[in-house]
C-alpha atoms as a PDB file:
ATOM      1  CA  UNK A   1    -106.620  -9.194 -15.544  1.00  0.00           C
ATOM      2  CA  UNK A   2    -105.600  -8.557 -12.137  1.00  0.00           C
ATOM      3  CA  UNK A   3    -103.481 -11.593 -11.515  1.00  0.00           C
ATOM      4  CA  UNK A   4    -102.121 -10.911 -15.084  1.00  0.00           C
ATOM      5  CA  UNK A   5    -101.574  -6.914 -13.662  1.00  0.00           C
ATOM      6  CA  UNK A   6     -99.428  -8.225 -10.711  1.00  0.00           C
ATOM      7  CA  UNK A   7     -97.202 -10.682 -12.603  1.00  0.00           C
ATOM      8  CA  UNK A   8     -96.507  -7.940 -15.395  1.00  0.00           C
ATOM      9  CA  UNK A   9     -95.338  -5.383 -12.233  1.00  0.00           C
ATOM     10  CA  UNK A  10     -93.569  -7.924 -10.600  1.00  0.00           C
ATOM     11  CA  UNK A  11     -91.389  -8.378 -13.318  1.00  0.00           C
ATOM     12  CA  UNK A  12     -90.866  -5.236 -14.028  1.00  0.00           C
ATOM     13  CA  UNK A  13     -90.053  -4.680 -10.169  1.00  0.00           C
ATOM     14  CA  UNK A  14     -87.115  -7.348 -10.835  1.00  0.00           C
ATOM     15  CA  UNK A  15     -85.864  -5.685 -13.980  1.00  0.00           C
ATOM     16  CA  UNK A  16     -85.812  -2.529 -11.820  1.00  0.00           C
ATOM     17  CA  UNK A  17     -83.850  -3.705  -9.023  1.00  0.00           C
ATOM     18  CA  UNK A  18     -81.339  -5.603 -11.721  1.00  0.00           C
ATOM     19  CA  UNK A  19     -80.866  -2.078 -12.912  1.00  0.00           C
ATOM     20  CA  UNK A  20     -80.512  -0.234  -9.724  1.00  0.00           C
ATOM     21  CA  UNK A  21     -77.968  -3.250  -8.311  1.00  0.00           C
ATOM     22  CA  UNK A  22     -76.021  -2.797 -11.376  1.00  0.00           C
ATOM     23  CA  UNK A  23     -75.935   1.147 -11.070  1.00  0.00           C
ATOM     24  CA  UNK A  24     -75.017   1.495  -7.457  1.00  0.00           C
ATOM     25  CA  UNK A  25     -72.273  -0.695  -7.978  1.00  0.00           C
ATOM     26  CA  UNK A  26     -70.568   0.731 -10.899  1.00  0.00           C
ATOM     27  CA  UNK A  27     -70.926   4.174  -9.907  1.00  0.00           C
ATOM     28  CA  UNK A  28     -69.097   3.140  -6.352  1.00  0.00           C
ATOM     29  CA  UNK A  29     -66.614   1.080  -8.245  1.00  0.00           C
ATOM     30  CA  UNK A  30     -66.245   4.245  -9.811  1.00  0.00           C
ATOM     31  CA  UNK A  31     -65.312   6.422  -6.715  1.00  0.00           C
ATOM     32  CA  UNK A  32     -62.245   3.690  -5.925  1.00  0.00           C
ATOM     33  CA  UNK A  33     -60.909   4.577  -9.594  1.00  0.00           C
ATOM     34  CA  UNK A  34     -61.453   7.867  -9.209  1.00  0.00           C
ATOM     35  CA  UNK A  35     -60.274   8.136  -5.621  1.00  0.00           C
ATOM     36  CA  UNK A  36     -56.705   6.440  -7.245  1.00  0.00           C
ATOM     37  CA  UNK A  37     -56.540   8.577 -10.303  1.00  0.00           C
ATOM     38  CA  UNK A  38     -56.218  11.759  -7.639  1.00  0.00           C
ATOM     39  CA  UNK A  39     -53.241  10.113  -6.566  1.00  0.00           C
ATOM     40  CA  UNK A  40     -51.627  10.581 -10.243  1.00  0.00           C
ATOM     41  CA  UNK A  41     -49.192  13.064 -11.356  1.00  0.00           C
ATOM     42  CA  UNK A  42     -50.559  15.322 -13.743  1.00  0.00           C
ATOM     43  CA  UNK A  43     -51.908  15.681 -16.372  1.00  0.00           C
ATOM     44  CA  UNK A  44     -52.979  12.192 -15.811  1.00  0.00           C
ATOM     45  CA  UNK A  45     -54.929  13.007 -12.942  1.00  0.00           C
ATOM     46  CA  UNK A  46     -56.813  15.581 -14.932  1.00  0.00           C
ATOM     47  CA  UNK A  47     -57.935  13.971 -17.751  1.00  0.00           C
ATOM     48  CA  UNK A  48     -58.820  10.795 -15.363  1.00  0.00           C
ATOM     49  CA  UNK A  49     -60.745  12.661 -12.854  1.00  0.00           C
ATOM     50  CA  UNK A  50     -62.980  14.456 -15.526  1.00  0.00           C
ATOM     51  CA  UNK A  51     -63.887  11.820 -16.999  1.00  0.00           C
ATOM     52  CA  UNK A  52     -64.378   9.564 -13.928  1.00  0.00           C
ATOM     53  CA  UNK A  53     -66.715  12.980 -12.792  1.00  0.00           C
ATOM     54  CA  UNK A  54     -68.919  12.624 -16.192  1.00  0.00           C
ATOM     55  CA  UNK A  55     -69.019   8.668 -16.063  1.00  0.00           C
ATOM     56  CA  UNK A  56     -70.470   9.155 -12.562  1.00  0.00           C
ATOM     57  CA  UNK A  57     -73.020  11.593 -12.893  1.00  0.00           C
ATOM     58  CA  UNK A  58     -74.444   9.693 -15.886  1.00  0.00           C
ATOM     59  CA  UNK A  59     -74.957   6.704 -13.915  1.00  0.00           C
ATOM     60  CA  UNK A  60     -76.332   8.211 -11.288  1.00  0.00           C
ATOM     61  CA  UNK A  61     -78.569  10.265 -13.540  1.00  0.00           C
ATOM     62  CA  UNK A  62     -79.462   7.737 -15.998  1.00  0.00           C
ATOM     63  CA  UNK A  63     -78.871   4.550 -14.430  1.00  0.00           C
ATOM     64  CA  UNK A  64     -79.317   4.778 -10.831  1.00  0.00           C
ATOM     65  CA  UNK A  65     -82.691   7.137 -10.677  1.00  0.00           C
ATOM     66  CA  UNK A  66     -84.418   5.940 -13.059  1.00  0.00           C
ATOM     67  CA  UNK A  67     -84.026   2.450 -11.735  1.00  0.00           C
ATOM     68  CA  UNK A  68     -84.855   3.226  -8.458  1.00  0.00           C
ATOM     69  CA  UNK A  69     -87.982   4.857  -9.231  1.00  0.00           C
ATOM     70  CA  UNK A  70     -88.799   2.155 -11.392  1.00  0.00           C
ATOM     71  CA  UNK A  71     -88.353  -0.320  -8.658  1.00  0.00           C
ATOM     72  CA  UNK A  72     -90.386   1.551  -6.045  1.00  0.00           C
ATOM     73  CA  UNK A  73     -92.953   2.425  -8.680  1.00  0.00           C
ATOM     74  CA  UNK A  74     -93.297  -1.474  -9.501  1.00  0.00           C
ATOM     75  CA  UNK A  75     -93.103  -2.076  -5.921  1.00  0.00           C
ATOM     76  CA  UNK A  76     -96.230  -0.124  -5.560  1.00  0.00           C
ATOM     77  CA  UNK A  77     -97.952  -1.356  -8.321  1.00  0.00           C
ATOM     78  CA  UNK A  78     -97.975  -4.593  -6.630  1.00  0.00           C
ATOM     79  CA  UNK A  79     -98.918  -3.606  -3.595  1.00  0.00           C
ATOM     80  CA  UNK A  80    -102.210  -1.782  -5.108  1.00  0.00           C
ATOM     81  CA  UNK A  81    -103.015  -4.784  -7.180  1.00  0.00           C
ATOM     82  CA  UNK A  82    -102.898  -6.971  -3.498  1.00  0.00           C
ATOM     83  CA  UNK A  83    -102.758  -4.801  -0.540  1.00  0.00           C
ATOM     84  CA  UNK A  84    -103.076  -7.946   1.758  1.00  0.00           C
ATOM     85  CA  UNK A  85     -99.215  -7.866   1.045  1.00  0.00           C
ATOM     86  CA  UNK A  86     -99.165  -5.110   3.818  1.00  0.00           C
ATOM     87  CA  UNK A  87    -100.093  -7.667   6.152  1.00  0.00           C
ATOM     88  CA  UNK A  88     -96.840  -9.795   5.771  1.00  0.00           C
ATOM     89  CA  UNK A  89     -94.666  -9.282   8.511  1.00  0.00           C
ATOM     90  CA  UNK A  90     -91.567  -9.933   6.224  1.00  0.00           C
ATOM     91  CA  UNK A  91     -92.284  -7.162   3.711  1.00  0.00           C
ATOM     92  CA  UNK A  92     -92.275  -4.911   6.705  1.00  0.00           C
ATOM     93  CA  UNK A  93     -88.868  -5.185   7.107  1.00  0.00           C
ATOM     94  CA  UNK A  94     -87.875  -5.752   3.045  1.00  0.00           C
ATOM     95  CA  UNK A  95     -89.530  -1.727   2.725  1.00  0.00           C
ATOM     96  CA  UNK A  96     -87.546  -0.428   5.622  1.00  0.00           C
ATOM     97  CA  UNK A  97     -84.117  -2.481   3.983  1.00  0.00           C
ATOM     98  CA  UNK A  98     -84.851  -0.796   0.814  1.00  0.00           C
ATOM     99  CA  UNK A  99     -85.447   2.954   2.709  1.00  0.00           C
ATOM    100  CA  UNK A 100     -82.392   2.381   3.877  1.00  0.00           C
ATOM    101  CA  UNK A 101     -80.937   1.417   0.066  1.00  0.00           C
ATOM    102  CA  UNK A 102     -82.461   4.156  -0.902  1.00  0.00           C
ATOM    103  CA  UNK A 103     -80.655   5.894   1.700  1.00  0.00           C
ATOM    104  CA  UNK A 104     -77.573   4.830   0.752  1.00  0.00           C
ATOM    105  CA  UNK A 105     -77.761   6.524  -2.958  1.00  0.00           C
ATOM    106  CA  UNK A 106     -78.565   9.352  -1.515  1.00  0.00           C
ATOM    107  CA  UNK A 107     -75.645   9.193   0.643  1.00  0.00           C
ATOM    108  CA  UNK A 108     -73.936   8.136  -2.713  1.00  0.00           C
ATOM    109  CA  UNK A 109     -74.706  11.351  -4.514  1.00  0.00           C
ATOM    110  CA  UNK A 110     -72.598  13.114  -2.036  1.00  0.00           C
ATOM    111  CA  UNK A 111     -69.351  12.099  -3.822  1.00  0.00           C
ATOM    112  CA  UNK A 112     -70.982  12.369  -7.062  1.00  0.00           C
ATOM    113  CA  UNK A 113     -70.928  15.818  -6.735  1.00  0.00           C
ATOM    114  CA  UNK A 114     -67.883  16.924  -4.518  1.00  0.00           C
ATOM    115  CA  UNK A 115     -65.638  13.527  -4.498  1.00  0.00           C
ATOM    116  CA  UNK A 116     -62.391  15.281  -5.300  1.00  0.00           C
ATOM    117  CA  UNK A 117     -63.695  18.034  -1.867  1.00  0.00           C
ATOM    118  CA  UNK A 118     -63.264  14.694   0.324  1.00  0.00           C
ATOM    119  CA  UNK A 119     -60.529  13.019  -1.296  1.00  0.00           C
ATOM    120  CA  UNK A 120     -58.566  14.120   1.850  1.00  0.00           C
ATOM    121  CA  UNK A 121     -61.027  12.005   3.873  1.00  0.00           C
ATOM    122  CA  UNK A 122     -61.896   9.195   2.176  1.00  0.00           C
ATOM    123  CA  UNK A 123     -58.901   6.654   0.758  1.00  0.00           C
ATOM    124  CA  UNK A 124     -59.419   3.985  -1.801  1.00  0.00           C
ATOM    125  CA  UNK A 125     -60.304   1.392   1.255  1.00  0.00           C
ATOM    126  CA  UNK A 126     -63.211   3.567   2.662  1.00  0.00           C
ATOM    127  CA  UNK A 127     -65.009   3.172  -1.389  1.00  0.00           C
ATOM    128  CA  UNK A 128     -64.055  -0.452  -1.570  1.00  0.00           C
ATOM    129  CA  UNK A 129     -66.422  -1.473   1.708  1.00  0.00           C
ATOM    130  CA  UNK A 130     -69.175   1.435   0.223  1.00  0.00           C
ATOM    131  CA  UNK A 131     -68.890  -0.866  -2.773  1.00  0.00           C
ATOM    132  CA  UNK A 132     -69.961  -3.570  -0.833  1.00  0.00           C
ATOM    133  CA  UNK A 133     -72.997  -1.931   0.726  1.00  0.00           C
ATOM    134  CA  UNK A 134     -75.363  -2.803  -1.946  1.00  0.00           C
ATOM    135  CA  UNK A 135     -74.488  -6.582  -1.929  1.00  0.00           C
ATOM    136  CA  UNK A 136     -75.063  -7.274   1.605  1.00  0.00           C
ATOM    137  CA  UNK A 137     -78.735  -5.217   0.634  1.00  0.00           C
ATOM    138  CA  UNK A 138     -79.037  -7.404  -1.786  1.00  0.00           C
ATOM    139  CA  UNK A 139     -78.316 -10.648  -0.474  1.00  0.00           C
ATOM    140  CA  UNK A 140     -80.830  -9.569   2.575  1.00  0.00           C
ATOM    141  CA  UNK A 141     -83.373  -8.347   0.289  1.00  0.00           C
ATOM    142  CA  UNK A 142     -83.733 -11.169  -1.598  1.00  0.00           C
ATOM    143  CA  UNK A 143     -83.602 -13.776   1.176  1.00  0.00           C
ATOM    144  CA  UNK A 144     -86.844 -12.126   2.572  1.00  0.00           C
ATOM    145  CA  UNK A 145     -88.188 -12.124  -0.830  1.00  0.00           C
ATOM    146  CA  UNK A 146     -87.895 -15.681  -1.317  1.00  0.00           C
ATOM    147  CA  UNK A 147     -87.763 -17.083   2.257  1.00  0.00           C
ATOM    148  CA  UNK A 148     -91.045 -14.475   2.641  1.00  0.00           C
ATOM    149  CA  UNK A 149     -93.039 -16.066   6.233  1.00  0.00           C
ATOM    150  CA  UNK A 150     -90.641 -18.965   6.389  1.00  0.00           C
ATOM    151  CA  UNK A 151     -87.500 -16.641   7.826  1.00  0.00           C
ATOM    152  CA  UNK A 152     -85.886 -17.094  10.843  1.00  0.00           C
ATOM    153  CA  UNK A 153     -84.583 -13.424  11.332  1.00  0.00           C
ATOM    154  CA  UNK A 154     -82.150 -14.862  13.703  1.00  0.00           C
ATOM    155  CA  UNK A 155     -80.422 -16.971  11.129  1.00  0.00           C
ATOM    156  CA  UNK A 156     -80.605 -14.347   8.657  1.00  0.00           C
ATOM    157  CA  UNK A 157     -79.162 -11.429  10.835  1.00  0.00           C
ATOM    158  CA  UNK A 158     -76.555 -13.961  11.998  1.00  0.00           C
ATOM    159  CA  UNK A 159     -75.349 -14.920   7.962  1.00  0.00           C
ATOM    160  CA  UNK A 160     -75.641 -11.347   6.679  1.00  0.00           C
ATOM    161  CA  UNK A 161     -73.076 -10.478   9.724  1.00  0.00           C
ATOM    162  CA  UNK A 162     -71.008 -13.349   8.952  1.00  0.00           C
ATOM    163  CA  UNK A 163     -70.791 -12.807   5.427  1.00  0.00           C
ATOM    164  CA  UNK A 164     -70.370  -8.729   5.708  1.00  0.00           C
ATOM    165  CA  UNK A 165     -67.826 -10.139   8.011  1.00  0.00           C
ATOM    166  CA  UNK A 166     -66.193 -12.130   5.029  1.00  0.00           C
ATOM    167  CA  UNK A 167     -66.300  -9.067   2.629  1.00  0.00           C
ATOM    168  CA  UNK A 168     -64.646  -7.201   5.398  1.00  0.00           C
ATOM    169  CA  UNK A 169     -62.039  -9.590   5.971  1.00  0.00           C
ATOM    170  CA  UNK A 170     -61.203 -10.248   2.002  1.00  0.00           C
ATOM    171  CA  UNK A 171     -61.106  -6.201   1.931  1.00  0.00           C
ATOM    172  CA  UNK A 172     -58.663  -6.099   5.027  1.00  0.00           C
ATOM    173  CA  UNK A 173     -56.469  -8.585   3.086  1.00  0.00           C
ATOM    174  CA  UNK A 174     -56.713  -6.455  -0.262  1.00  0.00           C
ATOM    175  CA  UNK A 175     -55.580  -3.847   1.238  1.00  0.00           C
ATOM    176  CA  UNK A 176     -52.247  -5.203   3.254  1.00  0.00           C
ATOM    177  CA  UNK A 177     -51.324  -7.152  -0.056  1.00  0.00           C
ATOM    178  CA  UNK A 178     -51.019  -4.054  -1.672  1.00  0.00           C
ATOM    179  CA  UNK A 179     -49.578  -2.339   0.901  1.00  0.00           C
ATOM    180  CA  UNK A 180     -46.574  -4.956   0.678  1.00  0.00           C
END
């Protein structure tokens, strides 16, 4: 039963985190839109902000929350069912990644609630790179989930700074292409 117990949370922790992924970045995608449609003359920019304001709070609410409780919860299932997880130096860091994740949604819910407050601040660019927060979590996430004891943190602190420097760069280009 026990064995039977972990496999049943562990998939349940992947559905979870397939669910949060997918939240956090629709909602962000959602703040570039948004962040654009305040640039429209009205009554365009109206219509386009409320509804980008609704479409983001029910992600957050229904998508992004649940899922991330879900994920923890499953997380934690797991680790009940085999504590001797605790004693894997690579899971160490995976939990503090996903604090920070966490972190990040929380950070998130800020311009859930007052986006159009720091519109003034914040330009289409500065939600494009949030957008990509979640993938470089991801991507480092899931390398010490399947790389576990074998990682060379090294290596993998070295390609998740080369290829945060890719999504950078392709960002940096996005933006002077449609600046000309």
């Amino acid at each position: 039963m026990g064995i039977t117990a972990l496999y049943i949370f562990k998939t349940l922790h992947i559905v979870g985190f397939v669910a949060w992924f997918s939240g956090l970045f629709y909602l962000v995608r959602m703040f570039v839109y948004h962040r654009e449609a305040m640039d429209k003359a009205e009554p365009e920019r109206s219509v386009l902000c409320a509804q980008f304001r609704l479409m983001e709070q029910r992600v957050y609410k229904i998508i992004c929350n649940p899922a991330m409780n879900f994920t923890w919860f499953c997380g934690i299932g797991m680790l009940v069912l085999n504590p001797a997880y605790l004693e894997l130096p690579w899971l160490h860091v995976k939990l503090f990644f996903l604090l920070l994740l966490s972190g990040y949604q929380v950070y998130c819910k800020r311009f859930v609630i007052r986006l159009e407050e720091f519109a003034e601040r914040f330009d289409g660019i500065h939600f494009r790179i949030m957008n990509e927060v979640p993938t470089v979590f991801l991507l480092t996430i899931a390398s010490l989930a399947v790389f576990r004891n074998t990682i060379n943190y090294l290596y993998l602190a070295t390609g998740i700074l080369l290829f945060a420097g890719m999504i950078g760069f392709g960002i940096y280009r996005y933006k002077k292409k449609r600046e000309s």
